[in-house]
Protein backbone atom coordinates (compact mmCIF):
# COMPACT_ATOMS: atom_id res chain seq x y z
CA UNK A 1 3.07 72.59 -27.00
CA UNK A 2 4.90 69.99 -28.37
CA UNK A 3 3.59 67.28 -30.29
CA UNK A 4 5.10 63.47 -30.40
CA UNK A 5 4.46 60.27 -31.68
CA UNK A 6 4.82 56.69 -29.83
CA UNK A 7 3.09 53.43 -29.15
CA UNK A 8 1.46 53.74 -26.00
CA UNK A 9 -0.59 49.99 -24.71
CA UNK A 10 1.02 48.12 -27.90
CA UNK A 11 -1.20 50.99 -30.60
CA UNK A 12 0.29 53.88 -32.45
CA UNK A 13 -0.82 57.27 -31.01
CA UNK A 14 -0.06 61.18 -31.47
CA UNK A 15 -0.20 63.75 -28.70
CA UNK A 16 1.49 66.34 -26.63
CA UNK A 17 4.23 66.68 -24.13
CA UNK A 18 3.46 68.71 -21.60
CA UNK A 19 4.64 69.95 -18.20
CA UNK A 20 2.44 67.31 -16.88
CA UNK A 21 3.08 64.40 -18.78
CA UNK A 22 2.12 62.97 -22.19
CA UNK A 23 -1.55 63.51 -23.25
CA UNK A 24 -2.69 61.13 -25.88
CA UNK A 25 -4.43 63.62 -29.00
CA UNK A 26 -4.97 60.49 -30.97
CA UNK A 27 -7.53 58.85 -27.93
CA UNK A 28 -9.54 62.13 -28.44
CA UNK A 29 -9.16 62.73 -32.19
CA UNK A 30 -9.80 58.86 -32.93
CA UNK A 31 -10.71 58.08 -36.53
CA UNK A 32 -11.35 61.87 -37.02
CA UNK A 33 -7.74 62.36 -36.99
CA UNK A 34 -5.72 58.96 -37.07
CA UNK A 35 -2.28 60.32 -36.83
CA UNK A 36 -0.17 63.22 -36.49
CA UNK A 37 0.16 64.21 -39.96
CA UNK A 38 -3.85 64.10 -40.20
CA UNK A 39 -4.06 66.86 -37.48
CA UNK A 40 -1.58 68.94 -39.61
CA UNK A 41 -3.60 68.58 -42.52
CA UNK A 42 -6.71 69.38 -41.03
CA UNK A 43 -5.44 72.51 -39.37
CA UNK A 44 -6.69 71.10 -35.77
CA UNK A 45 -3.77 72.48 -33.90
CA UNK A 46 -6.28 74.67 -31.80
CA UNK A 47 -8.55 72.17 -30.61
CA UNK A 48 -5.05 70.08 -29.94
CA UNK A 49 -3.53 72.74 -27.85
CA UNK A 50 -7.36 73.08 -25.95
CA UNK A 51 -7.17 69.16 -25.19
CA UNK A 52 -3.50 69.12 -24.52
CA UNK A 53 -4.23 71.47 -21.68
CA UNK A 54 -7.42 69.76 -20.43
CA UNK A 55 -7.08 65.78 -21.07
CA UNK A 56 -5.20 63.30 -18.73
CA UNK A 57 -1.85 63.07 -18.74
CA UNK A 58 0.84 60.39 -18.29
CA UNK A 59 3.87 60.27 -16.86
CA UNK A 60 6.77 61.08 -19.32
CA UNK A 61 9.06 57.94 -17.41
CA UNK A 62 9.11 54.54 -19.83
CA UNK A 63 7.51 55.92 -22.47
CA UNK A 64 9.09 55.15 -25.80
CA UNK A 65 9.01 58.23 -28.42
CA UNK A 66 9.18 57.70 -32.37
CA UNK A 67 9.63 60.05 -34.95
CA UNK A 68 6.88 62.80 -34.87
CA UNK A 69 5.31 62.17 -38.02
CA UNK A 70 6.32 58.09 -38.76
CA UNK A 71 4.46 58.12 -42.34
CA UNK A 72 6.19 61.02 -44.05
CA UNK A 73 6.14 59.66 -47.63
């Protein structure tokens, strides 16, 4: 699994490129987990890999990636 960050319908998200496509973590997380870093933190990377495997997915083509974890200060 690997995770990404971007701005997907003009709002920041997290989630996970996969052979599929992009699933967006941060739509199922919401304010449990707001970003990237969050997840980390709260050790979520199982039910992340679970989702990443079982949510929607969208197609890797336009999408517009920014560094994994943006608010590393």
């Amino acid at each position: 699994m690997k995770l990404a960050s971007l701005i997907l319908d003009g709002r920041p998200t997290f989630g996970a490129v996969t052979e599929r496509g992009f699933v967006d973590l941060g739509r199922h997380f919401g304010a449990r987990c707001p970003d990237l870093r969050a997840l980390l933190a709260q050790d979520l990377l199982d039910e992340a890999r679970a989702q990443a495997g079982a949510g929607p997915a969208i197609a890797l083509d336009g999408l517009a990636f920014e560094l994994p974890i943006p608010n590393l200060d």
